[in-house]
PDB file of N, CA and C in Angstrom:
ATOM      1  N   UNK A   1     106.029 102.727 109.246  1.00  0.00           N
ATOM      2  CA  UNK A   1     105.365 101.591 108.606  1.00  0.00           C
ATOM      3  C   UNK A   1     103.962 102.010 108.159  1.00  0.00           C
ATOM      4  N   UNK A   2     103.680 101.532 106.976  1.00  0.00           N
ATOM      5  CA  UNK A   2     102.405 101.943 106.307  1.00  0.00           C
ATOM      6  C   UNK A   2     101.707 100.550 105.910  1.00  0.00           C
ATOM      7  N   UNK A   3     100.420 100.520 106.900  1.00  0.00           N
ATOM      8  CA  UNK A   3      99.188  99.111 106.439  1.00  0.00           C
ATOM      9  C   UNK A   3      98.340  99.264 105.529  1.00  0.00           C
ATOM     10  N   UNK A   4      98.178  98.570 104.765  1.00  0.00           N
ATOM     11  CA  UNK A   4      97.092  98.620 103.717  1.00  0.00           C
ATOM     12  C   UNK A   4      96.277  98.227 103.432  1.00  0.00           C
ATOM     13  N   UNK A   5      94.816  97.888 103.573  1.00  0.00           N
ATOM     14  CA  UNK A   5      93.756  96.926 103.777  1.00  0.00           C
ATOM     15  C   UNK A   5      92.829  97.353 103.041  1.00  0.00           C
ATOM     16  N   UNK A   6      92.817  96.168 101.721  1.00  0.00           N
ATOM     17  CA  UNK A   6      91.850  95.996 100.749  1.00  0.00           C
ATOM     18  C   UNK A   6      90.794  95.211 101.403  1.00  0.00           C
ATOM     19  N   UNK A   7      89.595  95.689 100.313  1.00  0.00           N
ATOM     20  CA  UNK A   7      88.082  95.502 100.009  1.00  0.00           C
ATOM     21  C   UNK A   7      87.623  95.129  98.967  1.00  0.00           C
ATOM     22  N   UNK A   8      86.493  94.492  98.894  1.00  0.00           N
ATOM     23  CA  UNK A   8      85.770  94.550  97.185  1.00  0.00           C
ATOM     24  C   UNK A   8      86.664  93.236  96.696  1.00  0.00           C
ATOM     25  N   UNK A   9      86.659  92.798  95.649  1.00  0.00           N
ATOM     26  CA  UNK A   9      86.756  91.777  94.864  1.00  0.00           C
ATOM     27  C   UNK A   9      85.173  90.559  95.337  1.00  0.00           C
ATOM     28  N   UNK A  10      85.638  89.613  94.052  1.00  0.00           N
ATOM     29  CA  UNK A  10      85.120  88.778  94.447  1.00  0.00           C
ATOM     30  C   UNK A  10      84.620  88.095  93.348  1.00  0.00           C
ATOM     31  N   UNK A  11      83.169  87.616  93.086  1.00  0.00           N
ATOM     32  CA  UNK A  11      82.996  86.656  91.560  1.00  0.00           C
ATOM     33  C   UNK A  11      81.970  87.231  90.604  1.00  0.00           C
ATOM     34  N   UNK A  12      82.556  87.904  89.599  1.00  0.00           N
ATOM     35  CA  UNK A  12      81.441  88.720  88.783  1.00  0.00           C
ATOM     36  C   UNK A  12      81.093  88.083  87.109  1.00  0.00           C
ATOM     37  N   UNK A  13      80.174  88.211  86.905  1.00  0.00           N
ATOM     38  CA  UNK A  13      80.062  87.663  85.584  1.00  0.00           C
ATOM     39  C   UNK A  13      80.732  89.005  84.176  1.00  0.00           C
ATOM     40  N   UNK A  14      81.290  88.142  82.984  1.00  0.00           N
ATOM     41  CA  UNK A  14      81.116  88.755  81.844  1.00  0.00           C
ATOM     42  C   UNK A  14      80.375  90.048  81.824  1.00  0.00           C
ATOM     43  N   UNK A  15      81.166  91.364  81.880  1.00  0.00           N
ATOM     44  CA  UNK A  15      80.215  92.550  81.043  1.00  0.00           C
ATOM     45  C   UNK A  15      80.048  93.109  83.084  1.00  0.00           C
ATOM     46  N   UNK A  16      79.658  92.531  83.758  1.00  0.00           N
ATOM     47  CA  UNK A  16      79.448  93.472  85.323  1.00  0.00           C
ATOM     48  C   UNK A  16      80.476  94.176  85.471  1.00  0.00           C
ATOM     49  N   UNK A  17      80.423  94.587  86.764  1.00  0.00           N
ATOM     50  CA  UNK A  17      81.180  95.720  87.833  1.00  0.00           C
ATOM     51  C   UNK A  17      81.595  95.469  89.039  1.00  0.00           C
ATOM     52  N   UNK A  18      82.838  95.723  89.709  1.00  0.00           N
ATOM     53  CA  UNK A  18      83.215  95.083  91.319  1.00  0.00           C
ATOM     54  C   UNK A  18      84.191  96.798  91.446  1.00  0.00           C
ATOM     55  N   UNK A  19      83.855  96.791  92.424  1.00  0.00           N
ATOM     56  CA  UNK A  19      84.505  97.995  92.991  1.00  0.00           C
ATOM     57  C   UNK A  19      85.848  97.503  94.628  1.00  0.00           C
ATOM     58  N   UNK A  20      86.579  98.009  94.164  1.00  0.00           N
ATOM     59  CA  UNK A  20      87.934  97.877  95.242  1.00  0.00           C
ATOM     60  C   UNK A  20      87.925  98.911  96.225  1.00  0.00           C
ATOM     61  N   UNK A  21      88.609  98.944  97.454  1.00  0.00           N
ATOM     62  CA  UNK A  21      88.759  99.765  98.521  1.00  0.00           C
ATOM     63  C   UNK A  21      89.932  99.894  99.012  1.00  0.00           C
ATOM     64  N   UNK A  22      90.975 100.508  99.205  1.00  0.00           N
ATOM     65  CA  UNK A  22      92.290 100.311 100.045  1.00  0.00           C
ATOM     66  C   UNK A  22      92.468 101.580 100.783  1.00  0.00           C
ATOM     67  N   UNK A  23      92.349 100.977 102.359  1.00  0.00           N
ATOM     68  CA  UNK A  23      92.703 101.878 103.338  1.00  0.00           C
ATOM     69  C   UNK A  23      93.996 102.159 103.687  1.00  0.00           C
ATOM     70  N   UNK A  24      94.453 103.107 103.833  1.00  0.00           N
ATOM     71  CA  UNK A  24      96.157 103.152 104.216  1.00  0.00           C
ATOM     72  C   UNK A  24      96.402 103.995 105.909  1.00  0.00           C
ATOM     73  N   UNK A  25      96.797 102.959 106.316  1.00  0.00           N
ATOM     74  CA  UNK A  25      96.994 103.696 107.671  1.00  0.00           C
ATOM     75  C   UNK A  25      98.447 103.708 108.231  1.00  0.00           C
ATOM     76  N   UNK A  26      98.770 104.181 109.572  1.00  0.00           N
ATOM     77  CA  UNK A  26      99.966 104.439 110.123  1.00  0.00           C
ATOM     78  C   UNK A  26     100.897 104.955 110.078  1.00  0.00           C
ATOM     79  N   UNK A  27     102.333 105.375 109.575  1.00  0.00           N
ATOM     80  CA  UNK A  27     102.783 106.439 109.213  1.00  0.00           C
ATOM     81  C   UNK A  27     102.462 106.993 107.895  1.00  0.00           C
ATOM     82  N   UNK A  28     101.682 107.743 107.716  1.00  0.00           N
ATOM     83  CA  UNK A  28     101.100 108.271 106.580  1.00  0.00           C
ATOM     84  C   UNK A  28     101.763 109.249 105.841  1.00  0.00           C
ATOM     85  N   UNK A  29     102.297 109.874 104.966  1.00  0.00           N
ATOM     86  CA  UNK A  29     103.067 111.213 104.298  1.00  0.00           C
ATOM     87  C   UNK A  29     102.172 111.399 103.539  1.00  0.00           C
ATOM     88  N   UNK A  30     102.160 112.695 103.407  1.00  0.00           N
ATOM     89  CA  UNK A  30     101.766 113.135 102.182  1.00  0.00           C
ATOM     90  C   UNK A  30     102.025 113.490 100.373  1.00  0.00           C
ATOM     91  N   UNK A  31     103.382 113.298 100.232  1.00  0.00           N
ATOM     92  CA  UNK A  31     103.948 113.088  99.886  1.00  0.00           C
ATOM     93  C   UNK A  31     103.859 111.763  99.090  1.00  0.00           C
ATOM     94  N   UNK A  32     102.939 111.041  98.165  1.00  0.00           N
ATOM     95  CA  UNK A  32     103.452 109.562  97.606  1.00  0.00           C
ATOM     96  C   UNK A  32     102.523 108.849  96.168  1.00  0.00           C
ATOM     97  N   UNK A  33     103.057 108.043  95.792  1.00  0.00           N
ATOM     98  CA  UNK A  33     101.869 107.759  94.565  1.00  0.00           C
ATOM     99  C   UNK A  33     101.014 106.425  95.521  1.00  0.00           C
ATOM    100  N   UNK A  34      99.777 106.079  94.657  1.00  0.00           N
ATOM    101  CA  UNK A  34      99.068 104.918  95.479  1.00  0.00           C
ATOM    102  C   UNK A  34      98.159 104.483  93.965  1.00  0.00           C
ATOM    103  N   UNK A  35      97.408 103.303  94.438  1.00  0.00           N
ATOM    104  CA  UNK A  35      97.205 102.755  92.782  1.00  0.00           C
ATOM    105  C   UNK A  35      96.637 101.425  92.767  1.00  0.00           C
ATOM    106  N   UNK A  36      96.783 100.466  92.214  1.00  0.00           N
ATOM    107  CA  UNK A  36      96.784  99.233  92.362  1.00  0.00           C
ATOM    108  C   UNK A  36      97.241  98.574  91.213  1.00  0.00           C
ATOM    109  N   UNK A  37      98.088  97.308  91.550  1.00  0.00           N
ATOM    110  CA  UNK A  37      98.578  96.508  90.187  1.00  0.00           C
ATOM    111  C   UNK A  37      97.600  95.321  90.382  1.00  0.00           C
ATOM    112  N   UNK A  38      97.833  94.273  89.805  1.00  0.00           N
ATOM    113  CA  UNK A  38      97.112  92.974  89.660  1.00  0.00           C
ATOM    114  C   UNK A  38      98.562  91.724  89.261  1.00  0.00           C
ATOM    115  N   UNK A  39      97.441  90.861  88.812  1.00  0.00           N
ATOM    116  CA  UNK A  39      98.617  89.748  89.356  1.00  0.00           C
ATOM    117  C   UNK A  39      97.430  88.131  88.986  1.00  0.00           C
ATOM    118  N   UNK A  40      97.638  88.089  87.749  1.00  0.00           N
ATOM    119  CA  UNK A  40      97.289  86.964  87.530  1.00  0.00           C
ATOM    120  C   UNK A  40      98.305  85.164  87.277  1.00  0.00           C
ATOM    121  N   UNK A  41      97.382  83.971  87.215  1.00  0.00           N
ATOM    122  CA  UNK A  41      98.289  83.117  87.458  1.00  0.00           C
ATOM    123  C   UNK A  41      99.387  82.819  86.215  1.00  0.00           C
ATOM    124  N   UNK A  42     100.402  82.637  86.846  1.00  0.00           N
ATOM    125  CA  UNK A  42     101.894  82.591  85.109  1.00  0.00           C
ATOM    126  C   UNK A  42     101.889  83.684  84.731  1.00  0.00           C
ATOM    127  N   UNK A  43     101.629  84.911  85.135  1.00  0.00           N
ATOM    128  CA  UNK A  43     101.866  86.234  84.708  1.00  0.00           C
ATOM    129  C   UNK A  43     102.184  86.866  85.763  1.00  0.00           C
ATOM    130  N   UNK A  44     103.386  88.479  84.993  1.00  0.00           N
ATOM    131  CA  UNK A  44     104.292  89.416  86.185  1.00  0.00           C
ATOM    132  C   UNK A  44     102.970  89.873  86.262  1.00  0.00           C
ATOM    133  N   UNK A  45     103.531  90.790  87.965  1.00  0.00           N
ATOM    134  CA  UNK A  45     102.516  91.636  88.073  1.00  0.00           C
ATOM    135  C   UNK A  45     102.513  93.052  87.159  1.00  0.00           C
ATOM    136  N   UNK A  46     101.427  93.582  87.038  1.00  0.00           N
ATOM    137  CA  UNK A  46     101.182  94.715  86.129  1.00  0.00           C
ATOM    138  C   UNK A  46     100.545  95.580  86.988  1.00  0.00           C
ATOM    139  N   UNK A  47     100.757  96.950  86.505  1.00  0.00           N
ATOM    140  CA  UNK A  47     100.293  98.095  87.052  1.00  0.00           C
ATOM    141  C   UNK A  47      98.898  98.013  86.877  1.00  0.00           C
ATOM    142  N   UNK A  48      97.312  98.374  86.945  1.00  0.00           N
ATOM    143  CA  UNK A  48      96.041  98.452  86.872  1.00  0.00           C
ATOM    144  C   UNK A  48      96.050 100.005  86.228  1.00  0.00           C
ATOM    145  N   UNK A  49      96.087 100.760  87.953  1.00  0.00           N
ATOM    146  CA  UNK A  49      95.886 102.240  87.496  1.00  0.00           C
ATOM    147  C   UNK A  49      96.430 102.752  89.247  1.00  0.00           C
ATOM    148  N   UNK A  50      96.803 104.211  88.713  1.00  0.00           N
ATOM    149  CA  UNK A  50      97.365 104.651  89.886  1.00  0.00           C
ATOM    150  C   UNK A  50      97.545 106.179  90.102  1.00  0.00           C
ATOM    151  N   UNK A  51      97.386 107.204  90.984  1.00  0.00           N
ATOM    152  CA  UNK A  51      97.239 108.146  91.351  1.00  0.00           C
ATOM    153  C   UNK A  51      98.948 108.745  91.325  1.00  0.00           C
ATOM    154  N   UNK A  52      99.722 109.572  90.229  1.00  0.00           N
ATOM    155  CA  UNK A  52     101.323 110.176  90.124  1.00  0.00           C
ATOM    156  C   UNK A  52     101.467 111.031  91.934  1.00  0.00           C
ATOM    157  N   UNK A  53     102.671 111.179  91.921  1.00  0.00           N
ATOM    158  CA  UNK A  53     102.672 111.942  92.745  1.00  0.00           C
ATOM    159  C   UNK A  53     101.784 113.759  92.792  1.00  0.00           C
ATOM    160  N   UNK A  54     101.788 113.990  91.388  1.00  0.00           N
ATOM    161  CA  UNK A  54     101.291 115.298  90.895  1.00  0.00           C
ATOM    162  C   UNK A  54      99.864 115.030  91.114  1.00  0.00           C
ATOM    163  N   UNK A  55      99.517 114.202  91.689  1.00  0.00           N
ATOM    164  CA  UNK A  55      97.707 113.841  91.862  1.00  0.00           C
ATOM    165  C   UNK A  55      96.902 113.628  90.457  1.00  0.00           C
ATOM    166  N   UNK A  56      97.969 113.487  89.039  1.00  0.00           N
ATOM    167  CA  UNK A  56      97.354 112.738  87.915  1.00  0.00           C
ATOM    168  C   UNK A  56      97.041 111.121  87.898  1.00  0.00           C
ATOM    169  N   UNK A  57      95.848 110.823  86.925  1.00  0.00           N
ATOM    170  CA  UNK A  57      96.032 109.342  86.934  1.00  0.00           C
ATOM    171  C   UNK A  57      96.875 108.339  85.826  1.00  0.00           C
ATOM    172  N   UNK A  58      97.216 107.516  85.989  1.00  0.00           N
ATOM    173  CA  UNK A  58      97.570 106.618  84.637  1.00  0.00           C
ATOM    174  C   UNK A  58      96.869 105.272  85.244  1.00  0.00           C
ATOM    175  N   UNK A  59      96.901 104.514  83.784  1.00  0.00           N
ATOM    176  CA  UNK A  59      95.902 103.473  83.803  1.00  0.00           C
ATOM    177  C   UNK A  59      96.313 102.474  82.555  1.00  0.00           C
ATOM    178  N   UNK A  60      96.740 101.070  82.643  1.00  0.00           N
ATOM    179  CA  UNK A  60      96.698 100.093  81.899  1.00  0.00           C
ATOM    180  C   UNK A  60      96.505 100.172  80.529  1.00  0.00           C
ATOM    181  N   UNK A  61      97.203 100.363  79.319  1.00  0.00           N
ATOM    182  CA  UNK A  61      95.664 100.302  78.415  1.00  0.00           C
ATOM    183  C   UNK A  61      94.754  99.268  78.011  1.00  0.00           C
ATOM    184  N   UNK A  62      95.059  98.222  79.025  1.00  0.00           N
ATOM    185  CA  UNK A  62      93.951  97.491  78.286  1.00  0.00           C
ATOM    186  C   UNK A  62      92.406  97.639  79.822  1.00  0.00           C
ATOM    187  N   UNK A  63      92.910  98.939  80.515  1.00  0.00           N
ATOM    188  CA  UNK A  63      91.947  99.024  81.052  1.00  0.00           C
ATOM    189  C   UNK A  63      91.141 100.051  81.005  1.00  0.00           C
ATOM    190  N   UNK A  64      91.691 100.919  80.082  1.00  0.00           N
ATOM    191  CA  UNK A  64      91.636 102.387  80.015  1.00  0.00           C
ATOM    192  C   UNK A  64      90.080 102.627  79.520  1.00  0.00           C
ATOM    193  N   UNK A  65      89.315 103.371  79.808  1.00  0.00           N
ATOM    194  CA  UNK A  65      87.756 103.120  79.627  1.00  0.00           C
ATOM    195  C   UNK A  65      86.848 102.767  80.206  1.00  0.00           C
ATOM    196  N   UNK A  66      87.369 101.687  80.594  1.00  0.00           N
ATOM    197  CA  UNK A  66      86.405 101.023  81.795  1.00  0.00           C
ATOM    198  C   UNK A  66      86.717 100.815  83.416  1.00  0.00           C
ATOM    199  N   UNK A  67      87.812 101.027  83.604  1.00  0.00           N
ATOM    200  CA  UNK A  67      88.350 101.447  85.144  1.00  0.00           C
ATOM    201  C   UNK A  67      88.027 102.566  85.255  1.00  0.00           C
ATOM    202  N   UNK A  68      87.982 103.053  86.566  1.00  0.00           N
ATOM    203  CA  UNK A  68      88.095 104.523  87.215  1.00  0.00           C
ATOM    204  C   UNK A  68      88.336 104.551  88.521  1.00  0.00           C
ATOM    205  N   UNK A  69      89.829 105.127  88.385  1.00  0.00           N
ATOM    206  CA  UNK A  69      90.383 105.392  90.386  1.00  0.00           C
ATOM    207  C   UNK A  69      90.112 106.178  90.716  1.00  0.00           C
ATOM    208  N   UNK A  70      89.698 106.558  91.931  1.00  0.00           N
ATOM    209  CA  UNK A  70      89.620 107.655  92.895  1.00  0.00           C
ATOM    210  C   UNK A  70      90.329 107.718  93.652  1.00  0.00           C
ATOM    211  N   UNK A  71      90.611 109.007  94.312  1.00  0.00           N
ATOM    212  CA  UNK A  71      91.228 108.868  96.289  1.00  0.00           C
ATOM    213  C   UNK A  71      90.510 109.907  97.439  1.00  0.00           C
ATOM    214  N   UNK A  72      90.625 109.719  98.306  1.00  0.00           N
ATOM    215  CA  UNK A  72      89.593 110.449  98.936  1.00  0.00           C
ATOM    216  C   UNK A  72      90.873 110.765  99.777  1.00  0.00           C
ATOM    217  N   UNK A  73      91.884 111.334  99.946  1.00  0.00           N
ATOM    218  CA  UNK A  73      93.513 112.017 101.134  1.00  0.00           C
ATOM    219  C   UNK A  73      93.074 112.011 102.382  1.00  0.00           C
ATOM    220  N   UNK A  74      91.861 112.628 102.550  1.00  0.00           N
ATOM    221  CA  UNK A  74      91.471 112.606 104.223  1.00  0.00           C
ATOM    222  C   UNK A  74      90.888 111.320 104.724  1.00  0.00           C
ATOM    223  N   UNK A  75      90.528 110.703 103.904  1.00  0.00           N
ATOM    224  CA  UNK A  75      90.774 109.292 104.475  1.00  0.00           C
ATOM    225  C   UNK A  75      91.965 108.712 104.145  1.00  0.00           C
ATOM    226  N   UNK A  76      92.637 108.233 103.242  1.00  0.00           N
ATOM    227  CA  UNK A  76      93.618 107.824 102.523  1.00  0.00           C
ATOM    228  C   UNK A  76      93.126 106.608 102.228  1.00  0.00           C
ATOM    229  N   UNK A  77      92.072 106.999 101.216  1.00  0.00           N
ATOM    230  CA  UNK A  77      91.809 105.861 100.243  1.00  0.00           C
ATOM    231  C   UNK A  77      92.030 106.115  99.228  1.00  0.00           C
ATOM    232  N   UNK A  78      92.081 104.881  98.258  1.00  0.00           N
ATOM    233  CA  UNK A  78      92.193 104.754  96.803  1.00  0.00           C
ATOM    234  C   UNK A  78      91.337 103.243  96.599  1.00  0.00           C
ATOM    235  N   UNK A  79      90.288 104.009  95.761  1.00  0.00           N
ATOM    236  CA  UNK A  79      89.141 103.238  95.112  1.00  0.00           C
ATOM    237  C   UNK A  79      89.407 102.821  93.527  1.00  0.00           C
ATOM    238  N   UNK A  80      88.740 101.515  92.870  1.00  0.00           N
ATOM    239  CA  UNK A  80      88.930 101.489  91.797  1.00  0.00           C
ATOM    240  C   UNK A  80      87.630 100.412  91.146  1.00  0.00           C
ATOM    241  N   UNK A  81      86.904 101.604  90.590  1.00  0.00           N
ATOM    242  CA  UNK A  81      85.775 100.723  89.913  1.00  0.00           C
ATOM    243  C   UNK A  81      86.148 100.402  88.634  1.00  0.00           C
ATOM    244  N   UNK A  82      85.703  99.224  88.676  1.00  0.00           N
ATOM    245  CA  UNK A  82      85.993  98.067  87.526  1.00  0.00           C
ATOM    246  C   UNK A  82      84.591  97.820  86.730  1.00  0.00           C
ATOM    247  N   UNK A  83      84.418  98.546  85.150  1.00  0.00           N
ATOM    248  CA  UNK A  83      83.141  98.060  84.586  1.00  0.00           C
ATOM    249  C   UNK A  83      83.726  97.306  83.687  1.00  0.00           C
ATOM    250  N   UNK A  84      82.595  96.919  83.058  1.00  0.00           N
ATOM    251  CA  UNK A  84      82.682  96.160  81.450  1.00  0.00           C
ATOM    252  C   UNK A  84      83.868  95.225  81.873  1.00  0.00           C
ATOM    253  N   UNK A  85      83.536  94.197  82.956  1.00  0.00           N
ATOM    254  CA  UNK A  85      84.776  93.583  83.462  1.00  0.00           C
ATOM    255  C   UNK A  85      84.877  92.081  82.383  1.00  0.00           C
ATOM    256  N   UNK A  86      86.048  91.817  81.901  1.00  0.00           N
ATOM    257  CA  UNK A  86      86.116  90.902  81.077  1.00  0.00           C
ATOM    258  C   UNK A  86      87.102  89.948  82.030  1.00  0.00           C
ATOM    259  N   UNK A  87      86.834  88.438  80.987  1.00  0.00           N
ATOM    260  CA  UNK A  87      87.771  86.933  82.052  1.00  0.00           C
ATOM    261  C   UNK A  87      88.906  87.622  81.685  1.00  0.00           C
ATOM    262  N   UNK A  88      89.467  88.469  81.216  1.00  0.00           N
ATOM    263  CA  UNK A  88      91.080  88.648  81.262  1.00  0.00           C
ATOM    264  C   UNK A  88      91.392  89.437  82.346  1.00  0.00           C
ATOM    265  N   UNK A  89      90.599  90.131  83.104  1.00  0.00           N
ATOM    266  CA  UNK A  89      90.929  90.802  84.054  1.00  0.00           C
ATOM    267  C   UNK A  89      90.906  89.850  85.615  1.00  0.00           C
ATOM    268  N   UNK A  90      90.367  88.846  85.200  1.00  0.00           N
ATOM    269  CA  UNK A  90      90.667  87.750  86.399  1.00  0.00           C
ATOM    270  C   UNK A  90      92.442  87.923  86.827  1.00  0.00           C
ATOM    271  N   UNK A  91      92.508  88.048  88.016  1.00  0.00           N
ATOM    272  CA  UNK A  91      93.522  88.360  88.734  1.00  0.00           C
ATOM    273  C   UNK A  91      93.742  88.483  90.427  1.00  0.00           C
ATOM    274  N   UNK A  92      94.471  88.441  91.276  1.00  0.00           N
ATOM    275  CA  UNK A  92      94.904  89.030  92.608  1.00  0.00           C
ATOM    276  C   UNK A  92      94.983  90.594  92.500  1.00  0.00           C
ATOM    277  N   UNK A  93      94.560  91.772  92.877  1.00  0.00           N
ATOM    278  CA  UNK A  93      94.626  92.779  92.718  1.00  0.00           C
ATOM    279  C   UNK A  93      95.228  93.319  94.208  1.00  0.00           C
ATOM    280  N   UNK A  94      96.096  93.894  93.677  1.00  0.00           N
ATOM    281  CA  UNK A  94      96.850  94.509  95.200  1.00  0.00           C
ATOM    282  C   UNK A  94      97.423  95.673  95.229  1.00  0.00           C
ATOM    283  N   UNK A  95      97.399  96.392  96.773  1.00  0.00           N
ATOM    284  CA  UNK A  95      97.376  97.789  96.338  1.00  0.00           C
ATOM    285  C   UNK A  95      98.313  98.356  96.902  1.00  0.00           C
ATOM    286  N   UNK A  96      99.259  99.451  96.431  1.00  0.00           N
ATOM    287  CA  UNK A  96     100.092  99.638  96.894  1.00  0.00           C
ATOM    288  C   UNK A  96     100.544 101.596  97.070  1.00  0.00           C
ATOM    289  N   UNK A  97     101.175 101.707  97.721  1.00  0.00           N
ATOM    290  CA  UNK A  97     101.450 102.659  98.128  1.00  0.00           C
ATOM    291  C   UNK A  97     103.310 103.378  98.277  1.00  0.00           C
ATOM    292  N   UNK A  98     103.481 103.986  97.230  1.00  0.00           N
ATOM    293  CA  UNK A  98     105.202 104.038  97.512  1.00  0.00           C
ATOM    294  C   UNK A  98     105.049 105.884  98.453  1.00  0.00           C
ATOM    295  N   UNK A  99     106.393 105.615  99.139  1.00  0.00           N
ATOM    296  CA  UNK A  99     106.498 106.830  99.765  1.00  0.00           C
ATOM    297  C   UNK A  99     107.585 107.193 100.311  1.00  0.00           C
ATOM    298  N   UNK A 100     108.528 107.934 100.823  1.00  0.00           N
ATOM    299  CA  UNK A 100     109.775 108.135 101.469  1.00  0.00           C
ATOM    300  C   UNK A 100     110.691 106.999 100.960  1.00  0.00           C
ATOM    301  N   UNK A 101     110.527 106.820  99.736  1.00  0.00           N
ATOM    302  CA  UNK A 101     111.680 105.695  98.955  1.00  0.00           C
ATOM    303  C   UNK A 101     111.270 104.076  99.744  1.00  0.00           C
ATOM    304  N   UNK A 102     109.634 103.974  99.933  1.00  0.00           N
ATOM    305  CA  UNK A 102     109.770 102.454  99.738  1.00  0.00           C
ATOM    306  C   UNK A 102     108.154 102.494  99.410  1.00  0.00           C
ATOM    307  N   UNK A 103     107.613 101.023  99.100  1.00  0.00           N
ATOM    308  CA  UNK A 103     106.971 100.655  98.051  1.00  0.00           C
ATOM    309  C   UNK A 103     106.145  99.388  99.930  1.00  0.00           C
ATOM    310  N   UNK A 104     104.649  99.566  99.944  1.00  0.00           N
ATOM    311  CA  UNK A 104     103.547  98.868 100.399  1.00  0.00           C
ATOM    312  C   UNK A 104     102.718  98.613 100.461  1.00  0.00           C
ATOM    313  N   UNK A 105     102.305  97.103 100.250  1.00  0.00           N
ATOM    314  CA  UNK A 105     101.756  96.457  99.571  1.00  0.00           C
ATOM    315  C   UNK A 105     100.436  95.793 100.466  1.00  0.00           C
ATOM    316  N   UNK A 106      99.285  95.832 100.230  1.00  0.00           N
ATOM    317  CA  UNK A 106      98.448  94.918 100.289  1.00  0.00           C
ATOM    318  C   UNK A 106      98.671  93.762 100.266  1.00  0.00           C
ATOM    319  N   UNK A 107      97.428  93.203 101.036  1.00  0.00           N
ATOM    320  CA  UNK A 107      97.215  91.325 100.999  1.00  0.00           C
ATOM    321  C   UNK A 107      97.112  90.787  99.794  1.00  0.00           C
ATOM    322  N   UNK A 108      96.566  91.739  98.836  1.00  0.00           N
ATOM    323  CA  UNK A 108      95.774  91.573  97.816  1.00  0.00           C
ATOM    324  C   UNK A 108      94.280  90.869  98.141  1.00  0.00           C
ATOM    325  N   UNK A 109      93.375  90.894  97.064  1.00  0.00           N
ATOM    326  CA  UNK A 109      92.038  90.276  96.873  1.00  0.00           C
ATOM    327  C   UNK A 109      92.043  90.088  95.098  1.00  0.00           C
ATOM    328  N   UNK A 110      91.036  88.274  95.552  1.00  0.00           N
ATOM    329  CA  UNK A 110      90.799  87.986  94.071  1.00  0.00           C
ATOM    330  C   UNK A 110      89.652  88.448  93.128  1.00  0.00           C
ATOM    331  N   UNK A 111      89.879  89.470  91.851  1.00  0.00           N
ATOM    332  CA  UNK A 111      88.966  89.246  91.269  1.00  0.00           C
ATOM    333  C   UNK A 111      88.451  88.178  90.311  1.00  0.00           C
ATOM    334  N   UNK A 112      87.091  87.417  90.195  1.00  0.00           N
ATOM    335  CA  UNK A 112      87.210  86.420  88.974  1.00  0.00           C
ATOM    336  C   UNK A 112      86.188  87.039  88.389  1.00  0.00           C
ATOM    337  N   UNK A 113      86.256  87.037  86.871  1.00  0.00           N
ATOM    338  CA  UNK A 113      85.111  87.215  85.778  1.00  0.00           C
ATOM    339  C   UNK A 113      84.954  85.744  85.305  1.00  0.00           C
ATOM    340  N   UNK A 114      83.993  85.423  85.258  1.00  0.00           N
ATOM    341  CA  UNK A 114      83.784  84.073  84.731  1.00  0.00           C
ATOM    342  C   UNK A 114      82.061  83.719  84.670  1.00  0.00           C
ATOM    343  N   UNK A 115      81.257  83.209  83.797  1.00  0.00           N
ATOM    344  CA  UNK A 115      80.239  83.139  83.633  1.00  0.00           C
ATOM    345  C   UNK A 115      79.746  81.583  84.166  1.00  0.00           C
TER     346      UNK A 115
END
């Protein structure tokens, strides 16, 4: 079993920055992709951006530019700063982690852009 415990969100204006945190603990592999999707209201969830198994990134395009993920392995984090944050990116952001053929998920946290 793999826990996942997000950070960061919260209420930012038009044009700012909020930075995310997701810790991954307990049976850990090395072996896996990690990332975060989002999840706004009347809408599927969508991918954000996310770390391949090959340790490349991919990323949204309507986020492409102004996101940037990181991971730090010896901790097993995956960070994701959010600039030039616009109200469309208002969402639940949740983070997930696939590995040995299954897929875990965060609580999620809300981001809002709104002035």
């Amino acid at each position: 079993q793999v826990h996942l415990v997000e950070s960061g969100g919260g209420l930012v204006q038009p044009g700012g920055s909020l930075g995310l945190s997701c810790a991954a603990s307990g049976s850990i592999f090395s072996i896996y992709t990690m990332g975060w999707y989002r999840q706004a209201p009347g809408k599927q969830r969508e991918l954000v951006a996310g770390f391949t198994i090959g340790g490349s990134t991919k990323y949204a395009d309507t986020v492409k530019g102004r996101f940037t993920i990181s991971r730090d392995n010896a901790k097993n984090t995956v960070d994701l700063q959010m600039n030039s944050l616009k109200p469309e990116d208002t969402a639940v952001y949740y983070c997930y982690r696939d590995q040995l053929g299954k897929t875990y998920w965060g609580q999620g946290t809300q981001v809002t852009v709104s002035s």
